[in-house]
N, C-alpha and C. Protein backbone atom coordinates (compact mmCIF):
# COMPACT_ATOMS: atom_id res chain seq x y z
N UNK A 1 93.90 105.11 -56.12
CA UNK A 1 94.21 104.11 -57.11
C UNK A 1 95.61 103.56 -56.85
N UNK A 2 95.83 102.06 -57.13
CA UNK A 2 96.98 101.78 -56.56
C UNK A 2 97.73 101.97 -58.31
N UNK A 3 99.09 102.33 -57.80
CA UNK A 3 99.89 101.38 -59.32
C UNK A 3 100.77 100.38 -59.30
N UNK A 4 100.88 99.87 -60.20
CA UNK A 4 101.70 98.77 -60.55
C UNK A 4 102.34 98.59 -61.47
N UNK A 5 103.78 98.33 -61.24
CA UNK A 5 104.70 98.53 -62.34
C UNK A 5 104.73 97.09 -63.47
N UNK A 6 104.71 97.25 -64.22
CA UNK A 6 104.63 95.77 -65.39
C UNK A 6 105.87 96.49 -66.61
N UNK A 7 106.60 94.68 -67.00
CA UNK A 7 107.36 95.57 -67.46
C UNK A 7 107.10 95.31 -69.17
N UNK A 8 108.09 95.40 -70.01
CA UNK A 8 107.52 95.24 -71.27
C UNK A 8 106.81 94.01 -71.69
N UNK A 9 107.68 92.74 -71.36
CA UNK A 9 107.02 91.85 -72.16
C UNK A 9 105.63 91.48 -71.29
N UNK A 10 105.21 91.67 -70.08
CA UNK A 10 104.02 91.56 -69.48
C UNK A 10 102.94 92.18 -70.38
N UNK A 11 103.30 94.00 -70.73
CA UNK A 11 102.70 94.80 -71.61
C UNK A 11 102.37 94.03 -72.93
N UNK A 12 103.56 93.45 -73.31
CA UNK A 12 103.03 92.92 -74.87
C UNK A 12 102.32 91.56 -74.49
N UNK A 13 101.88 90.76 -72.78
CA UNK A 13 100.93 89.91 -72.97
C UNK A 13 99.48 90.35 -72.83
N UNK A 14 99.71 91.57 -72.39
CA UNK A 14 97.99 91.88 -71.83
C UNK A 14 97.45 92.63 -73.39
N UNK A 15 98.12 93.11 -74.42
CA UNK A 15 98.14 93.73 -75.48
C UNK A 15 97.76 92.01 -76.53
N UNK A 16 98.58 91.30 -76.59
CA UNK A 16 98.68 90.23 -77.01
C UNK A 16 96.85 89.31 -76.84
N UNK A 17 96.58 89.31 -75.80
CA UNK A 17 95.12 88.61 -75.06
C UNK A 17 94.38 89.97 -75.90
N UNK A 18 94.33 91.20 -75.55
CA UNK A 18 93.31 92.16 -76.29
C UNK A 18 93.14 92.01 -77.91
N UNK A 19 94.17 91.75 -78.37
CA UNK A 19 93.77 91.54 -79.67
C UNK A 19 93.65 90.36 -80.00
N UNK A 20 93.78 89.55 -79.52
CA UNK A 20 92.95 87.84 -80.41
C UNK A 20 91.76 87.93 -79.25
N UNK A 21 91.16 88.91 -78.36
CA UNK A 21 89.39 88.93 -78.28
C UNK A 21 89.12 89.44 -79.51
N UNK A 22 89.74 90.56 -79.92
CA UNK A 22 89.20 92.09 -80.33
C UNK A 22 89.35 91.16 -81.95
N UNK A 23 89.96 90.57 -82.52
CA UNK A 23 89.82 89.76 -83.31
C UNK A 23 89.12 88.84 -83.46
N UNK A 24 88.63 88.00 -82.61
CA UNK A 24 87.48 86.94 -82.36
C UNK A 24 86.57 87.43 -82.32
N UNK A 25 86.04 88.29 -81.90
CA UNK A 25 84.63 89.26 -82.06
C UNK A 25 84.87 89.98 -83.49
N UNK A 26 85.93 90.37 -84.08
CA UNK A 26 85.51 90.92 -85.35
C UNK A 26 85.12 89.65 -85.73
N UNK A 27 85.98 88.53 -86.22
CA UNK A 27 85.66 87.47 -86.98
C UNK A 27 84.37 87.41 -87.02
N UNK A 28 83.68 86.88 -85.81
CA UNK A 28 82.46 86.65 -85.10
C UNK A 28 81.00 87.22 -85.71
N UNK A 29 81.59 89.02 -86.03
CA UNK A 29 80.13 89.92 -85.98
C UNK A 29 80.80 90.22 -87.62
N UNK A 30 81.56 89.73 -88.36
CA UNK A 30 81.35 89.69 -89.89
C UNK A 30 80.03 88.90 -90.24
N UNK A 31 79.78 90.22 -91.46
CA UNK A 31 78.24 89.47 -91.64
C UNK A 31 78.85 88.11 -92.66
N UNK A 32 79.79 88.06 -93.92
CA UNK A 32 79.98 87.47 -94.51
C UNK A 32 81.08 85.88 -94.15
N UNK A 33 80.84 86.25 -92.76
CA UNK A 33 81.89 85.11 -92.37
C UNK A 33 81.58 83.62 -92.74
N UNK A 34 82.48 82.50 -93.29
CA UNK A 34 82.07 81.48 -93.36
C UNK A 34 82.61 80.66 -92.25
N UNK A 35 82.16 79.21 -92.87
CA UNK A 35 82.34 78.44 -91.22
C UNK A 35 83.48 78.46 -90.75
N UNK A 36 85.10 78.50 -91.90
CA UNK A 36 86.11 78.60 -91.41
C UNK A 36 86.29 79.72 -90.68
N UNK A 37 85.88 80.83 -90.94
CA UNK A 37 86.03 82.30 -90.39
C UNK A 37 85.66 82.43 -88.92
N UNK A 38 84.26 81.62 -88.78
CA UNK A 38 83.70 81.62 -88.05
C UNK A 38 84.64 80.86 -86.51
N UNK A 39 84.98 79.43 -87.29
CA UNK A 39 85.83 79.10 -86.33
C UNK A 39 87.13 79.80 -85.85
N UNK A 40 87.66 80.28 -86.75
CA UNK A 40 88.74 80.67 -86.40
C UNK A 40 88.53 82.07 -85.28
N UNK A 41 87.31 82.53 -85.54
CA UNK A 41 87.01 83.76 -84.76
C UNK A 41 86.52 83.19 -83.04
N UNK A 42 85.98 82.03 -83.39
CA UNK A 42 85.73 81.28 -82.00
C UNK A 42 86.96 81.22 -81.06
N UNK A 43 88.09 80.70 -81.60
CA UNK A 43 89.57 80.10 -81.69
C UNK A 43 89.71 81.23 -80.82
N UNK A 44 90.14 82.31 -81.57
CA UNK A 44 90.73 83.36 -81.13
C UNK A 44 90.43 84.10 -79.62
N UNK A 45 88.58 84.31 -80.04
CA UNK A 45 88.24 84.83 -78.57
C UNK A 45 88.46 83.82 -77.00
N UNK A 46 88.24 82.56 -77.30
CA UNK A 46 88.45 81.47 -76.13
C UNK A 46 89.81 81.42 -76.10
N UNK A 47 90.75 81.52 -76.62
CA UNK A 47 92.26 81.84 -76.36
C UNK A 47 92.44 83.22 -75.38
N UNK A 48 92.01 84.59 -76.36
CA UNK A 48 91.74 85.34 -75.67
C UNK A 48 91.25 85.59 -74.49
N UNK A 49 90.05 85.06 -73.62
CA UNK A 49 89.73 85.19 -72.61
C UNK A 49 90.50 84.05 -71.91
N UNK A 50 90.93 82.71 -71.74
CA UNK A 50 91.84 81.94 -71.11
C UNK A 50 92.58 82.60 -70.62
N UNK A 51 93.79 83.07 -71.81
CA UNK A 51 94.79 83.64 -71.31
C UNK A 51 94.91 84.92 -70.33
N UNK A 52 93.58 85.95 -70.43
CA UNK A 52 93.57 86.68 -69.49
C UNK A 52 93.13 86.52 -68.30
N UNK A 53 93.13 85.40 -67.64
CA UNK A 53 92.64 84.85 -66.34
C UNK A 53 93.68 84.67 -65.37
N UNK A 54 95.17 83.95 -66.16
CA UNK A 54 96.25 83.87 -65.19
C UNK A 54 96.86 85.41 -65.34
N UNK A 55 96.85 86.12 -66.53
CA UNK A 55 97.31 87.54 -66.09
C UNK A 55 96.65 88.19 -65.25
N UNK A 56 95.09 88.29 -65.19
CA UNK A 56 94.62 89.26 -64.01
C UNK A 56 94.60 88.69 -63.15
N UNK A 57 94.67 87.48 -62.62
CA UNK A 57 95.11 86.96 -61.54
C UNK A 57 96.55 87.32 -60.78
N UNK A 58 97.30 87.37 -61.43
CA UNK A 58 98.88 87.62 -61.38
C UNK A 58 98.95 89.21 -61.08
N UNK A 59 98.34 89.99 -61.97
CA UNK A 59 98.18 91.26 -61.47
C UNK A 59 97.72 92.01 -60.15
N UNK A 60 96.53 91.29 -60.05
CA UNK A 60 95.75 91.95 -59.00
C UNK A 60 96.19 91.06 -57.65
N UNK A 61 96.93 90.35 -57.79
CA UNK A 61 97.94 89.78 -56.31
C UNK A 61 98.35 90.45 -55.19
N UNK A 62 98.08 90.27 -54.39
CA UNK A 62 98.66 91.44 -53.52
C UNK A 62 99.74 91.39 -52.92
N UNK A 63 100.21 90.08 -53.01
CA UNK A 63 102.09 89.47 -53.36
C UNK A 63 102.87 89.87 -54.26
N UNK A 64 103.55 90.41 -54.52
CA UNK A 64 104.58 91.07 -55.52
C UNK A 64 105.16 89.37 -55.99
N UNK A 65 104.92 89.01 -57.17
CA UNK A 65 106.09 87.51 -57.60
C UNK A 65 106.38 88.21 -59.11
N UNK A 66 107.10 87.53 -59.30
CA UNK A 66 107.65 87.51 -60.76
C UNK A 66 106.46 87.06 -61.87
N UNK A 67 106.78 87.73 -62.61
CA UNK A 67 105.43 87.50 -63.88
C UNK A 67 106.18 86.25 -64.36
N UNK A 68 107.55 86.15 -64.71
CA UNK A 68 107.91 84.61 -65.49
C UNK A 68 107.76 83.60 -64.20
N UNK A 69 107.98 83.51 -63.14
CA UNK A 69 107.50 82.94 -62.25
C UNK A 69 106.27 81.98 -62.67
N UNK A 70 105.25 82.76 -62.55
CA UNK A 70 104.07 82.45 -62.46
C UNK A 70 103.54 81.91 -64.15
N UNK A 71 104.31 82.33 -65.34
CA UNK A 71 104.14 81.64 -66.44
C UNK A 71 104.46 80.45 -66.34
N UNK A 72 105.45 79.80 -65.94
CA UNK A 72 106.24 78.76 -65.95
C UNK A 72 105.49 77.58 -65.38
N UNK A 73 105.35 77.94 -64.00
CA UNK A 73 104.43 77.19 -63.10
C UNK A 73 103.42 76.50 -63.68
């Protein structure tokens, strides 16, 4: 297994993306959700998965760059 060092605020983005899925799917699988709920639970998970596309991309690099680097860009 390889490792890779990440430092805090990377930690609080991959933490950050897990909970507005993990929130969008609660919203989602409430039985009593209404349409606002509903959207907002939509909101959340398509944010959620977006944003984890340029992080695991960035991660699994086999170039060492800067994580603000690659935000910026």
């Amino acid at each position: 297994m390889r490792e890779r060092s990440l430092t805090i605020p990377q930690i609080g983005m991959i933490a950050g993306t897990r909970v507005a899925l993990g929130a969008g799917i609660g919203l989602l699988l409430a039985e009593r959700a209404g349409a606002k709920r509903r959207g907002a639970g939509w909101a959340l998970l398509a944010v959620g998965a977006l944003t984890t596309i340029p992080i695991a991309v960035n991660l699994f690099r086999k170039k060492q760059t800067s994580f603000q680097q690659t935000m910026i860009a």
